[in-house]
Protein backbone atom coordinates (compact mmCIF):
# COMPACT_ATOMS: atom_id res chain seq x y z
CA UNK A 1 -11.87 -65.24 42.50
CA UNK A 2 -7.70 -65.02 43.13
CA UNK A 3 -8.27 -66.17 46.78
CA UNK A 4 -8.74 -70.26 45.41
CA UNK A 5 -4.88 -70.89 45.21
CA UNK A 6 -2.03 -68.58 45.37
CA UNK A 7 -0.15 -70.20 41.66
CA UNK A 8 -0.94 -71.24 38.24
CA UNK A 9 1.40 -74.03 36.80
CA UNK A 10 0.98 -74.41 33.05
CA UNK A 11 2.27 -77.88 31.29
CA UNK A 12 3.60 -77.46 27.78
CA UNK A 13 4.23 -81.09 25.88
CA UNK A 14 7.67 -80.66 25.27
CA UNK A 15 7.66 -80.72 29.22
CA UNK A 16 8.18 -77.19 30.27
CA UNK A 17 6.06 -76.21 33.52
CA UNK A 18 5.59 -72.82 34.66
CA UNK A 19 4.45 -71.20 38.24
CA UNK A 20 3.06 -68.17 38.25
CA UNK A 21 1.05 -65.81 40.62
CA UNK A 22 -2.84 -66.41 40.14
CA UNK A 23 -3.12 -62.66 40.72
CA UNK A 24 -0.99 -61.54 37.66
CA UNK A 25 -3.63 -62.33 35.85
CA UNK A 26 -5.97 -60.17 37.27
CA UNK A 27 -6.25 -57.69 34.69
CA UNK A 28 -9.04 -55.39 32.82
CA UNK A 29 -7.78 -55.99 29.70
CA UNK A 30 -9.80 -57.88 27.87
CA UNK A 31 -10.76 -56.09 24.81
CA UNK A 32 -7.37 -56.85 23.35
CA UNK A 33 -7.95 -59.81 22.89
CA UNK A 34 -7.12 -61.24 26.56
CA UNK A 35 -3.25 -60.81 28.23
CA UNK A 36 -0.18 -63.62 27.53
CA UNK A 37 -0.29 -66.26 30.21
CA UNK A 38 2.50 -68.30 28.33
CA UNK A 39 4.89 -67.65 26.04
CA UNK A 40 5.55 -70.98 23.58
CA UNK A 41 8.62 -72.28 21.97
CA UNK A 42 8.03 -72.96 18.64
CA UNK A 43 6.03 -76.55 17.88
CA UNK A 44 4.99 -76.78 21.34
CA UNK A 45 1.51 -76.44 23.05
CA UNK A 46 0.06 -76.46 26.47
CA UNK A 47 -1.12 -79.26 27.98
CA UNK A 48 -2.45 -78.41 31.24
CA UNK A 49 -3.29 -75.94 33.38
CA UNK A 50 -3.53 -76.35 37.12
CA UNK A 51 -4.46 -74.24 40.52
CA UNK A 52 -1.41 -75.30 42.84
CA UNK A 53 -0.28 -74.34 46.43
CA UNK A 54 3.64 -74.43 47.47
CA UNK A 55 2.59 -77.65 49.67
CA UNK A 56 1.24 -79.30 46.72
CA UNK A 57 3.32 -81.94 44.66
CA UNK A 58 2.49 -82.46 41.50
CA UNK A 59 2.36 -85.87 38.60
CA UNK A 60 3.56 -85.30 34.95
CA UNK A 61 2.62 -87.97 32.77
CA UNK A 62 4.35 -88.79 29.43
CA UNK A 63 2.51 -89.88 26.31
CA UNK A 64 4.70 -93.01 26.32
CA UNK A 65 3.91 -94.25 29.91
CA UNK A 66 6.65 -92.49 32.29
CA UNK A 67 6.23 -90.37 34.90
CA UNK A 68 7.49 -87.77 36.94
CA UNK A 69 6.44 -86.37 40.72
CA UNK A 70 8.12 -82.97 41.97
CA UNK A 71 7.07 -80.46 44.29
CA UNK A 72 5.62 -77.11 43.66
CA UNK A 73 7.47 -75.69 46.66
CA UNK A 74 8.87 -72.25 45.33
CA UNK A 75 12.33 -74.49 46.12
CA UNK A 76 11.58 -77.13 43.71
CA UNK A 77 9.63 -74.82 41.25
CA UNK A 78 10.10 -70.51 41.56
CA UNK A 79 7.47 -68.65 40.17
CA UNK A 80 7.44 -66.62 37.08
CA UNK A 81 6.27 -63.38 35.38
CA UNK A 82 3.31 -63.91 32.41
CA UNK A 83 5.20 -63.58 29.68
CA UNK A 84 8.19 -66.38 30.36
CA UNK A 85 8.25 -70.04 28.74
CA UNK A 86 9.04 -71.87 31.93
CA UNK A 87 12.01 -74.66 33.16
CA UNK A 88 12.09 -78.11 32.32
CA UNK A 89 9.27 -80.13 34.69
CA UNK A 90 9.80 -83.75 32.79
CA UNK A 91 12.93 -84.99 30.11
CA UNK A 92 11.93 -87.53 27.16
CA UNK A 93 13.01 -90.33 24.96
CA UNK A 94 12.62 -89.76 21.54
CA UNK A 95 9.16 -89.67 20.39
CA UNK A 96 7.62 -89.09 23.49
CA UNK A 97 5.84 -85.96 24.69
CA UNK A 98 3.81 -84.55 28.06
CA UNK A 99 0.62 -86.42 27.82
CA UNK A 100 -0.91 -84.85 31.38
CA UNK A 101 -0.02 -82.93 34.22
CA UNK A 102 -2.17 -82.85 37.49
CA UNK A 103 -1.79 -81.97 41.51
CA UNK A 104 -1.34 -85.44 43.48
CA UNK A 105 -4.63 -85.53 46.53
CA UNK A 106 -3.40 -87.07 49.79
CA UNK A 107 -5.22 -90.42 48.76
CA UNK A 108 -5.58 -90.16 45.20
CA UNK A 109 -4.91 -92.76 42.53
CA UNK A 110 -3.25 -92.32 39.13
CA UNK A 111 -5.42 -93.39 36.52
CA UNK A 112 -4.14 -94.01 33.30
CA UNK A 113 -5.77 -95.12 29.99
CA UNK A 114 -4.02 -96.68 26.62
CA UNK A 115 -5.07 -96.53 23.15
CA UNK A 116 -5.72 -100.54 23.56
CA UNK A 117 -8.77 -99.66 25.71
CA UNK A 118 -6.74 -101.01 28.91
CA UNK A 119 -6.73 -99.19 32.24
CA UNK A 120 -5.21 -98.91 35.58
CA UNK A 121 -4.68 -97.20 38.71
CA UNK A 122 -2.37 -97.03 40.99
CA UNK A 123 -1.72 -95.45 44.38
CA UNK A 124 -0.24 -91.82 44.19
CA UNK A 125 2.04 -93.24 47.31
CA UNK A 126 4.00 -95.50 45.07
CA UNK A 127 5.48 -92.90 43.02
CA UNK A 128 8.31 -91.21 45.08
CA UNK A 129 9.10 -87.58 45.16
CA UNK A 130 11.87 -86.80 42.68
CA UNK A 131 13.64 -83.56 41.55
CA UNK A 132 12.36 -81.59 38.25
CA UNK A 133 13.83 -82.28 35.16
CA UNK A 134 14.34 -85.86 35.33
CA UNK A 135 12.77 -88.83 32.77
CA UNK A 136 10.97 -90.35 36.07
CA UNK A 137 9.68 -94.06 36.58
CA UNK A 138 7.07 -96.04 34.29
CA UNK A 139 3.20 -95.71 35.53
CA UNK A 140 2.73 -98.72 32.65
CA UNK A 141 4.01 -101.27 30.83
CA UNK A 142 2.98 -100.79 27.31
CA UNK A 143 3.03 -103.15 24.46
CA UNK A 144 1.98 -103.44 20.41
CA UNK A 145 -1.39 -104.71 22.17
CA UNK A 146 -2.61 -102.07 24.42
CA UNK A 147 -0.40 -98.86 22.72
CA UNK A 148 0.45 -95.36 24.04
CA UNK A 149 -1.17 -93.55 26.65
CA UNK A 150 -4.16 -91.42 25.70
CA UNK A 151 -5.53 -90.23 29.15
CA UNK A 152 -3.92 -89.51 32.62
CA UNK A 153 -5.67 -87.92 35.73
CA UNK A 154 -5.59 -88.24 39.60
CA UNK A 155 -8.75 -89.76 40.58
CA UNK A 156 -10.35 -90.58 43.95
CA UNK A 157 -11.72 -94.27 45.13
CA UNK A 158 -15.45 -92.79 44.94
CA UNK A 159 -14.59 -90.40 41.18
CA UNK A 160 -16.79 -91.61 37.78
CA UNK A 161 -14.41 -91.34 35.48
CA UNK A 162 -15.73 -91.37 31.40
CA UNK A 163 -13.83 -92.82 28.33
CA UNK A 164 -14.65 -91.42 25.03
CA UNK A 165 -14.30 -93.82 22.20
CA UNK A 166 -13.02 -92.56 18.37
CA UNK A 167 -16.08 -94.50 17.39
CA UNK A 168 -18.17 -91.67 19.72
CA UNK A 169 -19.32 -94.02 22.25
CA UNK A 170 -18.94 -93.02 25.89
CA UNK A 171 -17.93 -95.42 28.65
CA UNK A 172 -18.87 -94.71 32.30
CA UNK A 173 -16.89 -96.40 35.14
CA UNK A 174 -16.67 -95.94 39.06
CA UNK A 175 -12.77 -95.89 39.63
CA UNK A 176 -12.93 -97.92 42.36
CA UNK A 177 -13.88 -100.88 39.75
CA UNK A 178 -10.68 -100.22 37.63
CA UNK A 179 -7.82 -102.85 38.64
């Protein structure tokens, strides 16, 4: 139902987020062919979607290892009709893009994968609150050996979290075990 959280936020990977009321898009039209929830600049694409309150913060991660925490107050972030593009959540350097976006838990971890096969988390506390629109601070240092980010999420010390190889095969770690 509408009742679960009171805003959408949708991510777009050139790094436009938008807020808008969960209820506007409670609608019976669905025989058209469903209602506009975003409307996207040309070349771009969402990323995520994501049930936010206005006490909520929330993590953009870039494809190139930076990262950006703002809050979804309607201060920091003022919600939007359907049919609007959004503001600018995260700023890149060339040739990166918005890899994730997710809502930071109270004791949550960032988790962050790389193309290498190398992992990490770190503490959602050690990235400070910062205003939209900024490039942000790195979440890793990548290199020729362990590549771009592929995967970013906010996981919990007791979360399963599962890698999916190109070859197909599926790796299954506790998060806790990741360094």
């Amino acid at each position: 139902d509408y009742s679960v959280a009171p805003y959408l936020v949708l991510a777009t990977k050139s790094g436009l987020v938008k807020k808008t009321e969960l209820t506007a898009y409670d609608t019976a039209r669905t025989s058209s062919g469903g209602i506009i929830a975003i409307k996207l600049r040309e070349d771009d694409e969402l990323v995520s979607a994501i049930l936010v309150s206005e006490e909520d913060d929330l993590i953009l991660v870039s494809r190139k290892g930076m990262s950006i925490r703002f809050s979804a107050s309607d201060e920091s972030l003022r919600p939007m009709g359907r049919d609007t593009s959004g503001n600018i959540g995260m700023h890149f350097r060339k040739g990166d893009h918005l890899l994730s976006a997710d809502v930071i838990t109270d004791r949550g971890f960032v988790f962050v994968v790389t193309e290498g096969g190398f992992a990490k988390r770190t503490s959602v506390d050690q990235y400070r609150l910062q205003n939209r629109g900024g490039i942000g601070i790195k979440v890793a240092k990548l290199d020729e050996k362990r590549g771009d980010l592929v995967g970013a999420l906010i996981v919990d010390e007791v979360d399963e979290v599962l890698v999916v190889l190109a070859s197909g095969k599926v790796i299954r770690t506790n998060a806790a075990e990741v360094p």
